[in-house]
Structures are given as C-alpha cells and as structure tokens.
PDB file of N, CA and C in Angstrom:
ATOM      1  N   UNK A   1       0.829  -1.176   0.000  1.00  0.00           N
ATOM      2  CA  UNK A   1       0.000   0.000   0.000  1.00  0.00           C
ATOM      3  C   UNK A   1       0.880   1.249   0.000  1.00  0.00           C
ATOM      4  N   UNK A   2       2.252   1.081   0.251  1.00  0.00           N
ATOM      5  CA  UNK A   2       2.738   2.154   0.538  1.00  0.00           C
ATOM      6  C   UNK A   2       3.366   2.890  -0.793  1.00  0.00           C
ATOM      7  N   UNK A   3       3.758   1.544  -1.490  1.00  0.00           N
ATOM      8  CA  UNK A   3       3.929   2.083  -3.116  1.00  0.00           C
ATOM      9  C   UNK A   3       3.166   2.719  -3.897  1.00  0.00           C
ATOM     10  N   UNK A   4       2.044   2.151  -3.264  1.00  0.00           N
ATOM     11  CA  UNK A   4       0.469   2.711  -4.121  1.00  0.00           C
ATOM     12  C   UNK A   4       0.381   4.562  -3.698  1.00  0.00           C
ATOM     13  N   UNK A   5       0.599   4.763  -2.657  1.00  0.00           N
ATOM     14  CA  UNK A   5       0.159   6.015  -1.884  1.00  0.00           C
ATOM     15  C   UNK A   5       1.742   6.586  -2.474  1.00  0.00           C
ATOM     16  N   UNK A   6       2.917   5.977  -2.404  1.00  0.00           N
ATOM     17  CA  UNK A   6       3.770   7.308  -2.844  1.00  0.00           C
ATOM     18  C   UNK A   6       3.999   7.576  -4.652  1.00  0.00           C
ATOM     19  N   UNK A   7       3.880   6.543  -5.263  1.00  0.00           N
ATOM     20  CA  UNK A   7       4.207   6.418  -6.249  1.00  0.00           C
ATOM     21  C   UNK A   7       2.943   6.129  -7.470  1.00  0.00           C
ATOM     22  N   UNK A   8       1.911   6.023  -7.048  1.00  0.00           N
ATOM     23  CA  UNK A   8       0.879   5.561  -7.411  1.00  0.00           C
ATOM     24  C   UNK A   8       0.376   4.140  -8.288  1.00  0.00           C
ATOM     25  N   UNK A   9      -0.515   3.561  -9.356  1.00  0.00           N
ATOM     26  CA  UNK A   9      -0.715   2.748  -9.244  1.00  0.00           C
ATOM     27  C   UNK A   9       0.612   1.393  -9.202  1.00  0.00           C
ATOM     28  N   UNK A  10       0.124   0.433  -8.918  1.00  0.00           N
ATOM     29  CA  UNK A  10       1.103  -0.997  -8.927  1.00  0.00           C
ATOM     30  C   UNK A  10       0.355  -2.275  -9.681  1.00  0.00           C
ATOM     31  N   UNK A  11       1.119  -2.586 -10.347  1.00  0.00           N
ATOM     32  CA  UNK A  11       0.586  -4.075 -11.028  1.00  0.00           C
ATOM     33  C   UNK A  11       0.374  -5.450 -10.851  1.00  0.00           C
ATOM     34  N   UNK A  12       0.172  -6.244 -10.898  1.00  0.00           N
ATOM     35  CA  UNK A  12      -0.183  -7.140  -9.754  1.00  0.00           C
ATOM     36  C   UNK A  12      -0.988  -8.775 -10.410  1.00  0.00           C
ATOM     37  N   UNK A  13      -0.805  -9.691  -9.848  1.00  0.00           N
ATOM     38  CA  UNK A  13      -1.288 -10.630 -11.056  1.00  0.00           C
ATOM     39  C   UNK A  13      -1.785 -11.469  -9.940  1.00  0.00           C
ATOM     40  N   UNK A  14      -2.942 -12.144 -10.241  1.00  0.00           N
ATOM     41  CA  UNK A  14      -3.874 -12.429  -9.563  1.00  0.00           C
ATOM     42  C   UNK A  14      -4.640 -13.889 -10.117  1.00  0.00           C
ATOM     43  N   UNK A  15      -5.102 -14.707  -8.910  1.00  0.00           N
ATOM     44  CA  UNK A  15      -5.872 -15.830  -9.542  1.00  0.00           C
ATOM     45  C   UNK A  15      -6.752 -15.804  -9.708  1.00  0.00           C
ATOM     46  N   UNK A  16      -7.747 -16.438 -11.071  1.00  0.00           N
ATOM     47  CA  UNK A  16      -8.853 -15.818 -11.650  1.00  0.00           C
ATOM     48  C   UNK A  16      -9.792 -17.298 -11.559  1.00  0.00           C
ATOM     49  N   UNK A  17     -10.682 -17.248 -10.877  1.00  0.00           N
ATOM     50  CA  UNK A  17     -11.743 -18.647 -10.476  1.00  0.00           C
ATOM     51  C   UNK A  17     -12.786 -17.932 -11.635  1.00  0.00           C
ATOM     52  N   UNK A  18     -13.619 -19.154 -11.754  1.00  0.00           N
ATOM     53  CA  UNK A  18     -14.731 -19.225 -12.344  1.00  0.00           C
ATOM     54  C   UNK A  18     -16.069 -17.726 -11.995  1.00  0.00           C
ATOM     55  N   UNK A  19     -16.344 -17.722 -10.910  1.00  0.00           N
ATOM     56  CA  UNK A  19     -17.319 -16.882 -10.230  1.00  0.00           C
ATOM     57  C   UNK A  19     -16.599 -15.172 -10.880  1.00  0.00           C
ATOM     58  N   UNK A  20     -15.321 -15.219 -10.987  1.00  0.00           N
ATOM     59  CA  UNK A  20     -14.619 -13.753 -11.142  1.00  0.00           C
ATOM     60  C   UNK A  20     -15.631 -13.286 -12.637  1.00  0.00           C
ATOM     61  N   UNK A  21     -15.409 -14.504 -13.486  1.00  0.00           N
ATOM     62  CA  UNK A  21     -16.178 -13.762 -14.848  1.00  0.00           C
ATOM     63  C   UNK A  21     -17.252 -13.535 -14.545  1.00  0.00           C
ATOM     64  N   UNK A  22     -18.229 -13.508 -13.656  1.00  0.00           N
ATOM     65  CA  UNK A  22     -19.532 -12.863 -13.153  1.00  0.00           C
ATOM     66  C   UNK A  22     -19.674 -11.726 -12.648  1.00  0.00           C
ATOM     67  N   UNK A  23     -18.657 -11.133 -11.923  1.00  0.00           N
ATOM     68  CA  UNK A  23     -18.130  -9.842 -11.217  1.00  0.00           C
ATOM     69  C   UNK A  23     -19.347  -9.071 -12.171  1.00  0.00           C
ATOM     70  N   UNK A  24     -20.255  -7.767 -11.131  1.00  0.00           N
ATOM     71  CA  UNK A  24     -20.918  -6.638 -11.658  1.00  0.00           C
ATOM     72  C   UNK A  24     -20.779  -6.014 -10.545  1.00  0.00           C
ATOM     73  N   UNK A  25     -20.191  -5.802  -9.243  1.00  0.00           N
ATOM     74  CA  UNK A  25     -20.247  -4.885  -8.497  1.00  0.00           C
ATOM     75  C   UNK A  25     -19.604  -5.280  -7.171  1.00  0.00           C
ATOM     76  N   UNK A  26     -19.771  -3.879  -6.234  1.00  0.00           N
ATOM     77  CA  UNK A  26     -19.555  -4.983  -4.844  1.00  0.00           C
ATOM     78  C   UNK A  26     -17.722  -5.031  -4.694  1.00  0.00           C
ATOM     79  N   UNK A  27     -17.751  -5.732  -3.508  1.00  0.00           N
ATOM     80  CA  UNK A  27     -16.387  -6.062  -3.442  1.00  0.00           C
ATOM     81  C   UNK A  27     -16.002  -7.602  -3.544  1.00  0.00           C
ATOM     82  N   UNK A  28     -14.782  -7.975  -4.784  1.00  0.00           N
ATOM     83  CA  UNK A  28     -15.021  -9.205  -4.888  1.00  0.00           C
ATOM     84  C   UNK A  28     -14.627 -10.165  -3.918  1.00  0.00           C
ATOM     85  N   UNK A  29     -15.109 -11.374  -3.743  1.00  0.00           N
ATOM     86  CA  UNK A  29     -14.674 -12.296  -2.752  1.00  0.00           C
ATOM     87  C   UNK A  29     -14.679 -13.809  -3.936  1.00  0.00           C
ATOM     88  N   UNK A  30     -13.842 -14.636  -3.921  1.00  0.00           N
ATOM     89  CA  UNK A  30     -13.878 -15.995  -4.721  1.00  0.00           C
ATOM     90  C   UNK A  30     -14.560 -16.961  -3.395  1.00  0.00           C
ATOM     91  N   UNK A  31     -16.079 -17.221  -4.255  1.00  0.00           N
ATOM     92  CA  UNK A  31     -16.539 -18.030  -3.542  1.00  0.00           C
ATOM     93  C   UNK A  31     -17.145 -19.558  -4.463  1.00  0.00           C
ATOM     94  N   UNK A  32     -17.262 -19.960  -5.538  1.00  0.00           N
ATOM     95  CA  UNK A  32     -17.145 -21.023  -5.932  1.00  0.00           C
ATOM     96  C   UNK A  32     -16.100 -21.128  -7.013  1.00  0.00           C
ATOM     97  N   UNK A  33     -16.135 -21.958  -7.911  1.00  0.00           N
ATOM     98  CA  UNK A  33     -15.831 -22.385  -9.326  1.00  0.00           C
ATOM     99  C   UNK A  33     -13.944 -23.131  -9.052  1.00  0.00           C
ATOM    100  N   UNK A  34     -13.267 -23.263 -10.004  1.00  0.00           N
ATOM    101  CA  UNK A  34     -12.404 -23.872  -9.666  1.00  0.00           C
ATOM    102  C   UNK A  34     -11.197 -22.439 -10.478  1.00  0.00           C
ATOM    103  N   UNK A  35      -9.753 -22.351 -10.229  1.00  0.00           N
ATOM    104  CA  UNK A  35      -8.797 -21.786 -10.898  1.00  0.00           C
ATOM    105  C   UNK A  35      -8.780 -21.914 -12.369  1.00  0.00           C
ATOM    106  N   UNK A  36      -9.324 -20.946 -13.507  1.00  0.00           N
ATOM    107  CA  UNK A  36      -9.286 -20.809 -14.699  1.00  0.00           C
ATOM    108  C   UNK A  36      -8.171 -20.434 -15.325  1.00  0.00           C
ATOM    109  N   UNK A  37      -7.161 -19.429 -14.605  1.00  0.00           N
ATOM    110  CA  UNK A  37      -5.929 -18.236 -14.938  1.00  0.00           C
ATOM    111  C   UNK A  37      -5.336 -18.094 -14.031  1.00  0.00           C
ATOM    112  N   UNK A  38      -4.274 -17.002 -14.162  1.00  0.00           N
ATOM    113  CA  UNK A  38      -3.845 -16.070 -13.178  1.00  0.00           C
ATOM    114  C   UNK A  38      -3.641 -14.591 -14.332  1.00  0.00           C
ATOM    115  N   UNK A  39      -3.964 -13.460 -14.103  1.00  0.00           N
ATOM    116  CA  UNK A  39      -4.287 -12.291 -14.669  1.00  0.00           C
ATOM    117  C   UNK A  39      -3.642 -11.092 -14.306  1.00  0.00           C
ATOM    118  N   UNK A  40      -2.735 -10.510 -15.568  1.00  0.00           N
ATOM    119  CA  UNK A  40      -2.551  -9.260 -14.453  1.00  0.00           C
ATOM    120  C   UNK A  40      -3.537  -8.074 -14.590  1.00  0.00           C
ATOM    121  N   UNK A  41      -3.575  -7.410 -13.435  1.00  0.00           N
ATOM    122  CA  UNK A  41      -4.266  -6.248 -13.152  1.00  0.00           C
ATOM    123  C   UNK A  41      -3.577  -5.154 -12.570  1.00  0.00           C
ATOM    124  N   UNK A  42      -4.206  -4.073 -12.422  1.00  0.00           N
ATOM    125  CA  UNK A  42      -3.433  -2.671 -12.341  1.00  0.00           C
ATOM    126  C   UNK A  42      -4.485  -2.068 -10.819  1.00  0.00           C
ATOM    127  N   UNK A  43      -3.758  -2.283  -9.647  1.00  0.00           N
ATOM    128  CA  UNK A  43      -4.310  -1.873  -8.309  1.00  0.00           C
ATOM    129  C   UNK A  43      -4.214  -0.127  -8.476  1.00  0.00           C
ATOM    130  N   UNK A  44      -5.112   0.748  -8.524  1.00  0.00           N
ATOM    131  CA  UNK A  44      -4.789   1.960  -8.659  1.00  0.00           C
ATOM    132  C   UNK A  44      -5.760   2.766  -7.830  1.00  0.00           C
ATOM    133  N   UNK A  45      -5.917   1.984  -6.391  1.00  0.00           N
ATOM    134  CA  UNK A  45      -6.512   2.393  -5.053  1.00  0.00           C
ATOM    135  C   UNK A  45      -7.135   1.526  -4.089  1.00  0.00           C
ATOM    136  N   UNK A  46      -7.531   2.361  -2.978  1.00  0.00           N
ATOM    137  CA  UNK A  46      -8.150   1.274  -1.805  1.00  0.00           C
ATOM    138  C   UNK A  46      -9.239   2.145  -1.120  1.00  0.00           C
ATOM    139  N   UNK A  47      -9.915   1.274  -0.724  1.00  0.00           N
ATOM    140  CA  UNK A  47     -11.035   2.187   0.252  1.00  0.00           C
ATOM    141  C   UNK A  47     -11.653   0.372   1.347  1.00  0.00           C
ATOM    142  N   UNK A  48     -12.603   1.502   1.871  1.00  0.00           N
ATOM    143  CA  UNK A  48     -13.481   0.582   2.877  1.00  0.00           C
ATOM    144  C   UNK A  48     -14.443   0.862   2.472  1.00  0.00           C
ATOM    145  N   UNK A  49     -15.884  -0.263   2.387  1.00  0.00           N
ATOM    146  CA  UNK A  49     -17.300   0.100   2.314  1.00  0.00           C
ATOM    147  C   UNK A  49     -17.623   0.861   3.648  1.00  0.00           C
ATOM    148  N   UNK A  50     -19.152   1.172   3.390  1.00  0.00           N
ATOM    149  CA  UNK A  50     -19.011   2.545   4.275  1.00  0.00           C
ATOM    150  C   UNK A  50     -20.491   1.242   4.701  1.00  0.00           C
ATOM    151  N   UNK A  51     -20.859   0.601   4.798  1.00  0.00           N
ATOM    152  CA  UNK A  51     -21.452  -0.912   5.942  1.00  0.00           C
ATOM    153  C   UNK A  51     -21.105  -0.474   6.972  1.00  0.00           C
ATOM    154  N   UNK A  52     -21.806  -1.441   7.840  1.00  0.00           N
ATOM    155  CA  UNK A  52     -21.153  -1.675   9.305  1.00  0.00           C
ATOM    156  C   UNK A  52     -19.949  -2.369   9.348  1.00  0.00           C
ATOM    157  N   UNK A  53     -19.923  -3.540   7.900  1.00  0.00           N
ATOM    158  CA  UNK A  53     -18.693  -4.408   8.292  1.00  0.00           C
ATOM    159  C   UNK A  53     -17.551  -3.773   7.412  1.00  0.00           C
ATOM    160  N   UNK A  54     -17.218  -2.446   7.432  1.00  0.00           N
ATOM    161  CA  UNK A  54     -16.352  -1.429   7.137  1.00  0.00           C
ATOM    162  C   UNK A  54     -15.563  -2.392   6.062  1.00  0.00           C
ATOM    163  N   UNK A  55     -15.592  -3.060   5.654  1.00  0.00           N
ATOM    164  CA  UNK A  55     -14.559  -4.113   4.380  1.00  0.00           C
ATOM    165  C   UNK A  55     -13.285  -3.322   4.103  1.00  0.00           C
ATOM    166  N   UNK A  56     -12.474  -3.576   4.062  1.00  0.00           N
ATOM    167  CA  UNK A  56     -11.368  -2.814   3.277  1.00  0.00           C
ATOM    168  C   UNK A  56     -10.930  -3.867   1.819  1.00  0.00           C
ATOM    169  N   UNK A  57     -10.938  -2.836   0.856  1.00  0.00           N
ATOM    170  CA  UNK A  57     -10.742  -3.674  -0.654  1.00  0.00           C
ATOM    171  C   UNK A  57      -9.868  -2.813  -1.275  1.00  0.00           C
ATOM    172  N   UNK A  58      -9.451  -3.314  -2.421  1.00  0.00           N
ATOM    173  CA  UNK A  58      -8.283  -2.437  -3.598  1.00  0.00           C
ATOM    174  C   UNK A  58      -9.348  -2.126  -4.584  1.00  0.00           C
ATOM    175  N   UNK A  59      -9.440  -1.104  -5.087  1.00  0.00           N
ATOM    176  CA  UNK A  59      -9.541  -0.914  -6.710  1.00  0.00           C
ATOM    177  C   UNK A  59      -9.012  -1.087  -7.667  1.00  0.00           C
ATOM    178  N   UNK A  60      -9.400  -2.049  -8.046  1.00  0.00           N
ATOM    179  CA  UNK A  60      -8.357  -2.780  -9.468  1.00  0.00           C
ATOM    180  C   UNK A  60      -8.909  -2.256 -11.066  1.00  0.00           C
ATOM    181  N   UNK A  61      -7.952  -1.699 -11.623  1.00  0.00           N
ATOM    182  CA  UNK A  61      -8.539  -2.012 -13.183  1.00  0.00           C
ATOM    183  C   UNK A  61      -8.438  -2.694 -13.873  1.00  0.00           C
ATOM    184  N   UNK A  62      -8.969  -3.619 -14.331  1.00  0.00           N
ATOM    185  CA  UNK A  62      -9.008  -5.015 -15.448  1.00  0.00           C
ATOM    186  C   UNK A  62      -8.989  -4.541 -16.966  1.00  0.00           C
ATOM    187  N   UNK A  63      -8.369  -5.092 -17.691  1.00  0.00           N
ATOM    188  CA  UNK A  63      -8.151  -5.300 -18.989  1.00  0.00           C
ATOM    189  C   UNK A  63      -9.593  -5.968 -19.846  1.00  0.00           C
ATOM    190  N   UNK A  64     -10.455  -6.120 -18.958  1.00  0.00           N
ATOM    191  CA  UNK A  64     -11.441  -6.993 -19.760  1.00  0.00           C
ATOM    192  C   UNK A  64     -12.330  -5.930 -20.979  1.00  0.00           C
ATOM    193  N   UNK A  65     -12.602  -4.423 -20.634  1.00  0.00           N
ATOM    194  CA  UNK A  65     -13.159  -3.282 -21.456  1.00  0.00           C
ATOM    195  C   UNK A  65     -14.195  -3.059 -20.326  1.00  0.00           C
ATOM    196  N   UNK A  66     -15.035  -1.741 -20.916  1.00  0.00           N
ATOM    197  CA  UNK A  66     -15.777  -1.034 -19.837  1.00  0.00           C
ATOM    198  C   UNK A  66     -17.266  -1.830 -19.916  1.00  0.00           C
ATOM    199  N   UNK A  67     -17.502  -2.746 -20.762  1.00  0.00           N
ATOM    200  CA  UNK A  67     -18.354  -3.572 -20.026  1.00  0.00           C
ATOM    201  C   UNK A  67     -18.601  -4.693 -19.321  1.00  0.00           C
ATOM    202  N   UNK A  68     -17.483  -4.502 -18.727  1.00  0.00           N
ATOM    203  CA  UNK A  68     -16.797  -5.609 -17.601  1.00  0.00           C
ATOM    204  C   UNK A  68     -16.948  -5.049 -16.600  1.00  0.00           C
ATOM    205  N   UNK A  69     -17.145  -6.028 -15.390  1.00  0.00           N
ATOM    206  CA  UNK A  69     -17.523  -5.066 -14.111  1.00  0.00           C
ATOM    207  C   UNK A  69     -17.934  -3.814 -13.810  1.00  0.00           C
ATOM    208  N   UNK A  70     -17.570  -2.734 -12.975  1.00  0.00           N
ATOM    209  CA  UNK A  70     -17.735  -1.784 -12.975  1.00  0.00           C
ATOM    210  C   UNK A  70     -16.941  -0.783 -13.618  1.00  0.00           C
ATOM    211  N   UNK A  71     -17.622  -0.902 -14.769  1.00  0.00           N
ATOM    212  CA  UNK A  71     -16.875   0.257 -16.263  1.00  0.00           C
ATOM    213  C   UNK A  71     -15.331  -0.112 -16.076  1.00  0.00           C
ATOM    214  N   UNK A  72     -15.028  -1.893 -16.406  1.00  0.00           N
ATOM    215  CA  UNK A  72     -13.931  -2.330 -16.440  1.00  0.00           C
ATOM    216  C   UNK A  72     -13.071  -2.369 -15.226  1.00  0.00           C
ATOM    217  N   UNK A  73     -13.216  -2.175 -14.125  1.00  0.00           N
ATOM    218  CA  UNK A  73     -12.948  -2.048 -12.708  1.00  0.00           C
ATOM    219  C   UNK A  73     -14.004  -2.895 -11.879  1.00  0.00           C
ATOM    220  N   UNK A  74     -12.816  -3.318 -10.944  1.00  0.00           N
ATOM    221  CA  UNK A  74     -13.429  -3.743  -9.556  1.00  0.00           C
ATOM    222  C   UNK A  74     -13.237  -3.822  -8.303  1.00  0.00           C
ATOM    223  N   UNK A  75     -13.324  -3.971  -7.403  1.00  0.00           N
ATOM    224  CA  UNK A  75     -12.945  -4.109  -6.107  1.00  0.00           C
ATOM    225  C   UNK A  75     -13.128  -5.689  -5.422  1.00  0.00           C
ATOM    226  N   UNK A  76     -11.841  -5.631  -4.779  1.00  0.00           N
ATOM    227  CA  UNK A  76     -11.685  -7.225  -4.356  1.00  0.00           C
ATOM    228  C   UNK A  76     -10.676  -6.423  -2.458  1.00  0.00           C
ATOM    229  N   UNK A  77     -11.763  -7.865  -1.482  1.00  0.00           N
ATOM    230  CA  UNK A  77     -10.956  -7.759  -0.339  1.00  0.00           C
ATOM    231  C   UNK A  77      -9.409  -7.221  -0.415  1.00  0.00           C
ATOM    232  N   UNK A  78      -9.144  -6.334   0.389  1.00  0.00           N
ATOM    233  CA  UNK A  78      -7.786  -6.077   0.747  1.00  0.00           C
ATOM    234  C   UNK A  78      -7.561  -6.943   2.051  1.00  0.00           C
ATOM    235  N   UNK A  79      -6.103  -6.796   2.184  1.00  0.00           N
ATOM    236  CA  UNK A  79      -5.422  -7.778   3.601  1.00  0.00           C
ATOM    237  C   UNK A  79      -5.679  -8.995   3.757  1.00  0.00           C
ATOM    238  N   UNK A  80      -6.180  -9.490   2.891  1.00  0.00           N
ATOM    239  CA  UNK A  80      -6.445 -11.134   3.155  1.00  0.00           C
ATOM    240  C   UNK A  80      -5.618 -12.265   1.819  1.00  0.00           C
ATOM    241  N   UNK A  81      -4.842 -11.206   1.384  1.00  0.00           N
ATOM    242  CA  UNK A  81      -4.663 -11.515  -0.289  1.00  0.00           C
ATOM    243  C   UNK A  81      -5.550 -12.911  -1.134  1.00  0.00           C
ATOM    244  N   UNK A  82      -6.789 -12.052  -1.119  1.00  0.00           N
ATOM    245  CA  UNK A  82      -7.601 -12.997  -2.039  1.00  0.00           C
ATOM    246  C   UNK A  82      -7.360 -13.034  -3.357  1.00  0.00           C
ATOM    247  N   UNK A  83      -7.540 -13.743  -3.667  1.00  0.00           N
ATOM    248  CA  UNK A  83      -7.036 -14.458  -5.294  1.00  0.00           C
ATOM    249  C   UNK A  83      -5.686 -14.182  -5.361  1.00  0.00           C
ATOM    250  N   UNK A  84      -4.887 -14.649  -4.454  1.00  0.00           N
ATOM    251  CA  UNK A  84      -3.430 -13.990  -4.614  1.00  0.00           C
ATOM    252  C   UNK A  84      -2.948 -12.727  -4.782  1.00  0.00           C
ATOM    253  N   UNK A  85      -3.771 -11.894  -5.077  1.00  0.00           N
ATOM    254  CA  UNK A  85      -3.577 -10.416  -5.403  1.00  0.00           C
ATOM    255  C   UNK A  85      -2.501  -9.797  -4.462  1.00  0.00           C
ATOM    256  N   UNK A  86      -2.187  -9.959  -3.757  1.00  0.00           N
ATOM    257  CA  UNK A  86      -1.394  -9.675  -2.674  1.00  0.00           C
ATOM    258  C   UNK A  86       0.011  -9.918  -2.782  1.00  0.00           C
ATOM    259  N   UNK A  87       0.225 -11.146  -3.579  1.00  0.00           N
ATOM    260  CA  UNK A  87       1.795 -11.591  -3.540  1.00  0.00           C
ATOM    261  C   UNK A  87       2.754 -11.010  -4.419  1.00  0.00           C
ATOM    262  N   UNK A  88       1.990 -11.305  -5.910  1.00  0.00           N
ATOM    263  CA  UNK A  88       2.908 -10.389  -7.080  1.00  0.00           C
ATOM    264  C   UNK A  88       2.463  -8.871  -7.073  1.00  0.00           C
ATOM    265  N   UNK A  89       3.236  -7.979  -6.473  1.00  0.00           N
ATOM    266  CA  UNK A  89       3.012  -6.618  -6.887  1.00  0.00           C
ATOM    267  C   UNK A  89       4.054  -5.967  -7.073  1.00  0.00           C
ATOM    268  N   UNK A  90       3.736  -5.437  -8.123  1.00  0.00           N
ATOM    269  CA  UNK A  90       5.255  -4.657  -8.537  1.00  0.00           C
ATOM    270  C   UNK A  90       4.945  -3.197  -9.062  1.00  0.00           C
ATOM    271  N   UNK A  91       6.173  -2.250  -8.375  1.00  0.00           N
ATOM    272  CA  UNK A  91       5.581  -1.301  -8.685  1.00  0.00           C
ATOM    273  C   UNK A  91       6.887  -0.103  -9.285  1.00  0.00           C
ATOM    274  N   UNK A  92       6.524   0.225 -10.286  1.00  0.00           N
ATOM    275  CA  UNK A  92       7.384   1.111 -10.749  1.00  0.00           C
ATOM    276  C   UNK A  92       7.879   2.950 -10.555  1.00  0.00           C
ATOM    277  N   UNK A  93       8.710   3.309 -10.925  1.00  0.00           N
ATOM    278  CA  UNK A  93       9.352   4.641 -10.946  1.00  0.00           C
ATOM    279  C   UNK A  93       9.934   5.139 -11.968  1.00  0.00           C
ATOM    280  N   UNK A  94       8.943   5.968 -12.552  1.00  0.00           N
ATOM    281  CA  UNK A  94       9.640   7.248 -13.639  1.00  0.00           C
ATOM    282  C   UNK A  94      10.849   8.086 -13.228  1.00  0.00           C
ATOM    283  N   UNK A  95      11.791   8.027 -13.830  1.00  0.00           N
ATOM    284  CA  UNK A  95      12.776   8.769 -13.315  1.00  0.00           C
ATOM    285  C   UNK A  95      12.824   9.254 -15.008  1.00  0.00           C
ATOM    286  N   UNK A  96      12.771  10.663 -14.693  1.00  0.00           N
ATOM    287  CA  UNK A  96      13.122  11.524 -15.956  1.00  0.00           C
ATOM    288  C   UNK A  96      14.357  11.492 -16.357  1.00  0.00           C
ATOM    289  N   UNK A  97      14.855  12.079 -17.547  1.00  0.00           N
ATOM    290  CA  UNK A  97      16.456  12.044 -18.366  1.00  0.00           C
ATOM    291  C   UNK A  97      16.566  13.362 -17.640  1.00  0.00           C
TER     292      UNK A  97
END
C-alpha cells in the first residue's frame, strides 16, 4: 500500500476462479468455481465500504473493457490476499532524463 500512496498505481497478477467472470459490483470475494488463470491487473486504489462491516478492498482495473464489471474495474478484499492479489506486486518509478 505504501507504493500505491507514494508512487501511485502498482501491477499485480492475480488468480482468476470461475465466479470472477460474473463480477458486476460490490467487493469481490472468490466463492465457488475452480482456478481458470492467473491475470494481471493494475491496483490503482483502496477504500473501505461505508457498511457496518467497514470491508477494506483495492480498486483494481481489469483489462477486460468497460463492459466488464464496474466500467472495467473492480474491487476485491484487501489484507487477506484474495485471489493472490497480494503476492505479485510490482511497482514502478519514472525517473526523468
């Protein structure tokens, strides 16, 4: 998170179950189907639902186009690294000439 906040977005590759190609909203959680992929995606924020059960999730943008999830974006649990999202992140630095 800390790359995200100084440097901004980070890239990140993630395991993609069956239930993910259903994604329309919400914050995602993998709750059936079996491992289809692993995918990269572009984490380019975080928040909490504003619930009682305050969730904390990333905002991811997906490659799939804007009629994919939410106008090609989604949100999936943070801190629990669901779908692996958590392990590969890599994050880069522009350094000008």
């Amino acid at each position: 998170m800390q790359a995200l906040a100084n440097d901004g977005p980070v890239q990140a590759v993630m395991s993609v179950y069956r239930d993910f190609l259903y994604y329309r909203g919400g914050v995602y959680r993998h709750v059936y189907g079996v491992q289809i992929s692993s995918h990269a995606v572009e984490i380019i924020g975080y928040g909490t639902t504003d619930d009682e059960d305050r969730v904390p999730y990333w905002i991811v943008k997906n490659s799939l186009g804007p009629n994919w999830g939410e106008d090609g974006y989604f949100n999936i649990v943070r801190g629990s690294n669901e779908c692996d999202i958590e392990s590969a992140v890599h994050s880069g630095l522009f350094l000008p000439e």
